[in-house]
PDB file of N, CA and C in Angstrom:
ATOM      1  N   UNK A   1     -63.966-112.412  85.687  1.00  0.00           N
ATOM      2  CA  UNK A   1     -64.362-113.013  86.949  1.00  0.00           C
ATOM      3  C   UNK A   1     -63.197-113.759  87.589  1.00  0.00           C
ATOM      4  N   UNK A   2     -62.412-114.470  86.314  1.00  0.00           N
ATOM      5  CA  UNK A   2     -61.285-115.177  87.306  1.00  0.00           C
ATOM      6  C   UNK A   2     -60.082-114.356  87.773  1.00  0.00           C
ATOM      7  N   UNK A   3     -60.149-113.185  87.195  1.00  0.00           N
ATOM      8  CA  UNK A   3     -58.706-112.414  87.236  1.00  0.00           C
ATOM      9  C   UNK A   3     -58.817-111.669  88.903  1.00  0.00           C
ATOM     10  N   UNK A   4     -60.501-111.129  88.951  1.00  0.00           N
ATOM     11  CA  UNK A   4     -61.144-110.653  90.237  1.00  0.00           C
ATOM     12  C   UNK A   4     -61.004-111.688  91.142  1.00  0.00           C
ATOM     13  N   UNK A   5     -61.330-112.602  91.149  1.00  0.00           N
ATOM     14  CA  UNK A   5     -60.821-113.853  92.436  1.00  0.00           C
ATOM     15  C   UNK A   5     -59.746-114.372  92.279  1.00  0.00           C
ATOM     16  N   UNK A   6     -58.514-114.243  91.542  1.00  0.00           N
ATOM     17  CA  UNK A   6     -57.500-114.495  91.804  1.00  0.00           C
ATOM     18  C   UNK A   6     -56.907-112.982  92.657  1.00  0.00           C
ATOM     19  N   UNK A   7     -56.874-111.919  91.860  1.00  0.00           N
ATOM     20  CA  UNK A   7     -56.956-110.667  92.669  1.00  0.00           C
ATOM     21  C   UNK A   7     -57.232-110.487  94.295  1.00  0.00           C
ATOM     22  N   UNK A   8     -58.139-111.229  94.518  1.00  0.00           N
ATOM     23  CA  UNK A   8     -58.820-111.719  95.622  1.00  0.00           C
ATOM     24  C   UNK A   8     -57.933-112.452  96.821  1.00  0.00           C
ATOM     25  N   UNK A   9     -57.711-113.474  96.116  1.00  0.00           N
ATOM     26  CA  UNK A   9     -56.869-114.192  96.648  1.00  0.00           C
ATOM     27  C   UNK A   9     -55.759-114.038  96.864  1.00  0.00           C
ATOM     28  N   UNK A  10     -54.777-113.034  96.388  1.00  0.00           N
ATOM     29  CA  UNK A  10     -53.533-112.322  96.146  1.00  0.00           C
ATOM     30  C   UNK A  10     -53.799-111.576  97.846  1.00  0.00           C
ATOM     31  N   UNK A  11     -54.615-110.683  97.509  1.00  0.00           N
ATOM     32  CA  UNK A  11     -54.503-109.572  98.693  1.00  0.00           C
ATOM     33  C   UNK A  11     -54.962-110.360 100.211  1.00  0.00           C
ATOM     34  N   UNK A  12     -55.531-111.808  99.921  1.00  0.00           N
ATOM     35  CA  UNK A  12     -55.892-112.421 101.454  1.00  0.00           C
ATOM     36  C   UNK A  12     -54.880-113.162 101.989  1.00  0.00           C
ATOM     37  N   UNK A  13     -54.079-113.848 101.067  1.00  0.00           N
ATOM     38  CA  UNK A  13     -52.863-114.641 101.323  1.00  0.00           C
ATOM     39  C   UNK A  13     -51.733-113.504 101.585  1.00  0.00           C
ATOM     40  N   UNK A  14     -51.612-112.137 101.404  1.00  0.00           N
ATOM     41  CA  UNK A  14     -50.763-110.789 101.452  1.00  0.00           C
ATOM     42  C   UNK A  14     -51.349-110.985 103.312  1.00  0.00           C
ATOM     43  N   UNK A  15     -52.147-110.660 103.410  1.00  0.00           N
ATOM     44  CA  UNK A  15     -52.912-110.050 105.098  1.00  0.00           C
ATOM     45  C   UNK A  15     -52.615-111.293 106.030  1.00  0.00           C
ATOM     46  N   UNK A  16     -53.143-112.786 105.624  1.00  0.00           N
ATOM     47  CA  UNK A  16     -52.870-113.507 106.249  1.00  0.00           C
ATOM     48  C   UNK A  16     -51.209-113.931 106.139  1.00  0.00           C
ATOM     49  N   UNK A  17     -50.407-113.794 105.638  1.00  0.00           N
ATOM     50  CA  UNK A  17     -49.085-113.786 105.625  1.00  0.00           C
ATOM     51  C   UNK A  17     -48.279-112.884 106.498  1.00  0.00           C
ATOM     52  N   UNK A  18     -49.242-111.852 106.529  1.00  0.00           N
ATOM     53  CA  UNK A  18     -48.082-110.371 107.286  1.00  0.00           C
ATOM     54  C   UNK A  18     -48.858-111.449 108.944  1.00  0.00           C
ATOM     55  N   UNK A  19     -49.877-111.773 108.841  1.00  0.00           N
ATOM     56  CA  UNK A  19     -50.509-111.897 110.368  1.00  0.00           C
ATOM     57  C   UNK A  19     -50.069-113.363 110.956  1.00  0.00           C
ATOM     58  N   UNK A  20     -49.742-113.995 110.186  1.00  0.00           N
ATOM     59  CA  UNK A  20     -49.353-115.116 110.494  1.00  0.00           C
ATOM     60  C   UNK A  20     -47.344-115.529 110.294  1.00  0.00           C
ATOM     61  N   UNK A  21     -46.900-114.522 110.205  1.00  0.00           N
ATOM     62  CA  UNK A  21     -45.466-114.200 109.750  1.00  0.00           C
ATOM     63  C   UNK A  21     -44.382-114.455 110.868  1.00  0.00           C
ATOM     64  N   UNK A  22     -44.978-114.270 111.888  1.00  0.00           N
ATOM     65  CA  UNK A  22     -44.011-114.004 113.307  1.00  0.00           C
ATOM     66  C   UNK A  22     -42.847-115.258 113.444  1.00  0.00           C
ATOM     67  N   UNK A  23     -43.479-116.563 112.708  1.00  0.00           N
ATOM     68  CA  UNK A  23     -42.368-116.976 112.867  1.00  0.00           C
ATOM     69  C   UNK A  23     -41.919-117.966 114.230  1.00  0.00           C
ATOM     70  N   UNK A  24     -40.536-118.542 114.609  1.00  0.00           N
ATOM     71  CA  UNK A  24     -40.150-118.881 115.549  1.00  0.00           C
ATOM     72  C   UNK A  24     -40.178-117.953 116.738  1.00  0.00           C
ATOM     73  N   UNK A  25     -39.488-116.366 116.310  1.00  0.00           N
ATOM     74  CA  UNK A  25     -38.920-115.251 117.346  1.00  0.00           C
ATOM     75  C   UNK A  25     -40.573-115.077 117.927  1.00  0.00           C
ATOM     76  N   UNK A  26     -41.628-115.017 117.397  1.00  0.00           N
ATOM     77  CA  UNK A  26     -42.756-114.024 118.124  1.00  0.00           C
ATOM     78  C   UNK A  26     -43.075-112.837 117.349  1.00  0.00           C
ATOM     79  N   UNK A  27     -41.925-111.755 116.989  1.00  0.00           N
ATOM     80  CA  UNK A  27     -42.448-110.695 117.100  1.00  0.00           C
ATOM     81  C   UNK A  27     -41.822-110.515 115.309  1.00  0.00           C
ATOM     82  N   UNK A  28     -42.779-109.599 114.746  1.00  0.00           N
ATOM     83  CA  UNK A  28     -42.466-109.106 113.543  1.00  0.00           C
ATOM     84  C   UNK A  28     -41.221-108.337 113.393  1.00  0.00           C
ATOM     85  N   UNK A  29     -41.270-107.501 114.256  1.00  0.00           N
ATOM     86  CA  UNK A  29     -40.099-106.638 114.352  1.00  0.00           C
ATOM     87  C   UNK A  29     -38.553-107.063 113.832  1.00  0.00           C
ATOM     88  N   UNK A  30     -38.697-108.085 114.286  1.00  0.00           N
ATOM     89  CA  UNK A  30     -36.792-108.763 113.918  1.00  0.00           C
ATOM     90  C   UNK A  30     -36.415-109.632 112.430  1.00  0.00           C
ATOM     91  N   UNK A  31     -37.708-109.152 111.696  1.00  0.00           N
ATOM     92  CA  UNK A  31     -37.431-110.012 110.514  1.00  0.00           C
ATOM     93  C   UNK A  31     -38.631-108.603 109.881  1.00  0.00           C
ATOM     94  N   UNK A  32     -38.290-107.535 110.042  1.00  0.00           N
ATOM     95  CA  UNK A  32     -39.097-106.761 109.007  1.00  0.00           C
ATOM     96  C   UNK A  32     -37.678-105.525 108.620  1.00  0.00           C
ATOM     97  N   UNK A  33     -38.461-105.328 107.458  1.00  0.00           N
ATOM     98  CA  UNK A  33     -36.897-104.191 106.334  1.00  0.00           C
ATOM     99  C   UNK A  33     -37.567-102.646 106.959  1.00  0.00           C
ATOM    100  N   UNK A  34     -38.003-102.489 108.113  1.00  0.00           N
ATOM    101  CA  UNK A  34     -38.218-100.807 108.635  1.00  0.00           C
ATOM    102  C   UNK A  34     -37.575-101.294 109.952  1.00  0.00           C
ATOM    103  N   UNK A  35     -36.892-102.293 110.558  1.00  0.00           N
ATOM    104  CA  UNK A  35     -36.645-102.177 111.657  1.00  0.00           C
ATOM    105  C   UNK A  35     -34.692-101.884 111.671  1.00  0.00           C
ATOM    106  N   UNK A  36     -34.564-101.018 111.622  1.00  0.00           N
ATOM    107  CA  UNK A  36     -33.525 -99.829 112.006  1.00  0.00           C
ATOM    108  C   UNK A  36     -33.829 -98.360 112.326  1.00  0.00           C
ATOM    109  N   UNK A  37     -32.804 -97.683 112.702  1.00  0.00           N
ATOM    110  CA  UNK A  37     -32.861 -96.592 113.642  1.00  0.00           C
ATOM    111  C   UNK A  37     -34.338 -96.156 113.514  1.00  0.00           C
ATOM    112  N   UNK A  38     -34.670 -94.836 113.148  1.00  0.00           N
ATOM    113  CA  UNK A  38     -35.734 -94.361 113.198  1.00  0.00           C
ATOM    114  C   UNK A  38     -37.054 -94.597 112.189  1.00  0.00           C
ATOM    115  N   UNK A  39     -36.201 -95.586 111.006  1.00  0.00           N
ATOM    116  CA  UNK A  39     -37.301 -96.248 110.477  1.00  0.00           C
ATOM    117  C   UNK A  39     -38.389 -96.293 110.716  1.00  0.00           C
ATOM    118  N   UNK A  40     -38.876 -96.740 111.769  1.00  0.00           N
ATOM    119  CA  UNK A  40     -40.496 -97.228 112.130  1.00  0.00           C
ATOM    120  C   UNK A  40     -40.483 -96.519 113.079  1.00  0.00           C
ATOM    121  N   UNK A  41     -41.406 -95.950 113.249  1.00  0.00           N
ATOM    122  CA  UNK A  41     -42.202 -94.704 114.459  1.00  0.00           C
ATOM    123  C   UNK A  41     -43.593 -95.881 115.459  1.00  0.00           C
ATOM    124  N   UNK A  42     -43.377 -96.855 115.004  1.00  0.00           N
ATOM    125  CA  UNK A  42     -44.869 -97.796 115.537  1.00  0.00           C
ATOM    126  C   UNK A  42     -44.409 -97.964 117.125  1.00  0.00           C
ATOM    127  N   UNK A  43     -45.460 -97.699 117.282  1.00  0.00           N
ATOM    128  CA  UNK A  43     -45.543 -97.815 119.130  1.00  0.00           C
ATOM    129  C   UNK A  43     -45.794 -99.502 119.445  1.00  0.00           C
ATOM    130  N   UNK A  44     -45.770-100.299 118.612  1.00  0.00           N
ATOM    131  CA  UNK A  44     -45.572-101.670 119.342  1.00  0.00           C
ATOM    132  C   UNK A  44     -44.580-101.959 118.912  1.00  0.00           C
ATOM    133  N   UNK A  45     -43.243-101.350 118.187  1.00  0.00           N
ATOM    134  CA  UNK A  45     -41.655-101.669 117.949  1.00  0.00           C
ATOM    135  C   UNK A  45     -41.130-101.646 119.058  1.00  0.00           C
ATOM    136  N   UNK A  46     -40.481-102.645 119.860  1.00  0.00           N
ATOM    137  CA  UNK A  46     -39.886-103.763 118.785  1.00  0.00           C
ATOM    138  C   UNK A  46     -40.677-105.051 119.224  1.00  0.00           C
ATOM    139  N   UNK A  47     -41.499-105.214 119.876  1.00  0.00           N
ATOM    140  CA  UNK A  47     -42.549-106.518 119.983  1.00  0.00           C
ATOM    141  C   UNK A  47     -43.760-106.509 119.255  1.00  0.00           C
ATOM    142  N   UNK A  48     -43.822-106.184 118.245  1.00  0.00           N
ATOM    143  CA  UNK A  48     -45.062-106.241 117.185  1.00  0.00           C
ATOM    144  C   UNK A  48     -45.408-107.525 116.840  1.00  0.00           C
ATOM    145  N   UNK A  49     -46.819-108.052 117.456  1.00  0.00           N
ATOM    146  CA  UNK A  49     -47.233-109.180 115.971  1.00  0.00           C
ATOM    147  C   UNK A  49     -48.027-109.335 115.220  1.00  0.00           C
ATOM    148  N   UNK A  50     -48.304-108.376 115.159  1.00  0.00           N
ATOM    149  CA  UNK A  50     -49.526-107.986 113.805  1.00  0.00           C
ATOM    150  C   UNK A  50     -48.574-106.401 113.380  1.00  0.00           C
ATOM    151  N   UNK A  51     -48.965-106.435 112.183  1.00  0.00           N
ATOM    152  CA  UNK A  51     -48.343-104.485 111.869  1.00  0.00           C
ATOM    153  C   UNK A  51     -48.814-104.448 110.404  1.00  0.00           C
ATOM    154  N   UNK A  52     -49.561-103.251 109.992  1.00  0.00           N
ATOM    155  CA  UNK A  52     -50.127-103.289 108.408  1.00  0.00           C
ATOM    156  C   UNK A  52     -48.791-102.861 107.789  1.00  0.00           C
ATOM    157  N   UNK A  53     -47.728-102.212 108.915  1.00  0.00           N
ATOM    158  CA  UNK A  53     -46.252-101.451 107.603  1.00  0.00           C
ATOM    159  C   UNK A  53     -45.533-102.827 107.414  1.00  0.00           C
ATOM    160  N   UNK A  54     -45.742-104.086 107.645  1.00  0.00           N
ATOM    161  CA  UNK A  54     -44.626-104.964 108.018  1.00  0.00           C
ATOM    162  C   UNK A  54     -44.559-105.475 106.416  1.00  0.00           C
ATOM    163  N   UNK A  55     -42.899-105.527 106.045  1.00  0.00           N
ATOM    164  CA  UNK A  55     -42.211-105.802 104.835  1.00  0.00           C
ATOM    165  C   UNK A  55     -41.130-107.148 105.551  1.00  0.00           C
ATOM    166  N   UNK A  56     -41.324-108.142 104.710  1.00  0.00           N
ATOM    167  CA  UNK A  56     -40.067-108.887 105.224  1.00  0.00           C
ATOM    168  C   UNK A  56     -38.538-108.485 104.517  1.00  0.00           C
ATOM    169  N   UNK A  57     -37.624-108.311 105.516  1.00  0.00           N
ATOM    170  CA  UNK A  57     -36.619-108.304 104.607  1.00  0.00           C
ATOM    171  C   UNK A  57     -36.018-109.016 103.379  1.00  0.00           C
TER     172      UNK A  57
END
């Protein structure tokens, strides 16, 4: 039971982290590891602030 709600808690602090990530700049884009050349195909690059691919560098 505790391993499942820590589990839990892992993947909500993961979602709320990517969504709450932006930072000073605004946009995900300038502090994520897919933003070079053709890397990212996402149609809200390069002003993204939400994105499920977003990795911080």
């Amino acid at each position: 039971m505790i391993e499942a709600m820590r589990s839990l808690w892992q993947k909500l602090s993961a979602v709320f982290g990517k969504l709450f990530a932006t930072g000073s700049s605004g946009y995900l884009c300038d502090k994520c590891k897919w933003d070079y050349g053709d890397a990212c195909t996402r149609p809200e690059r390069p002003n993204a602030k939400t994105c499920p691919d977003y990795k911080h560098r």
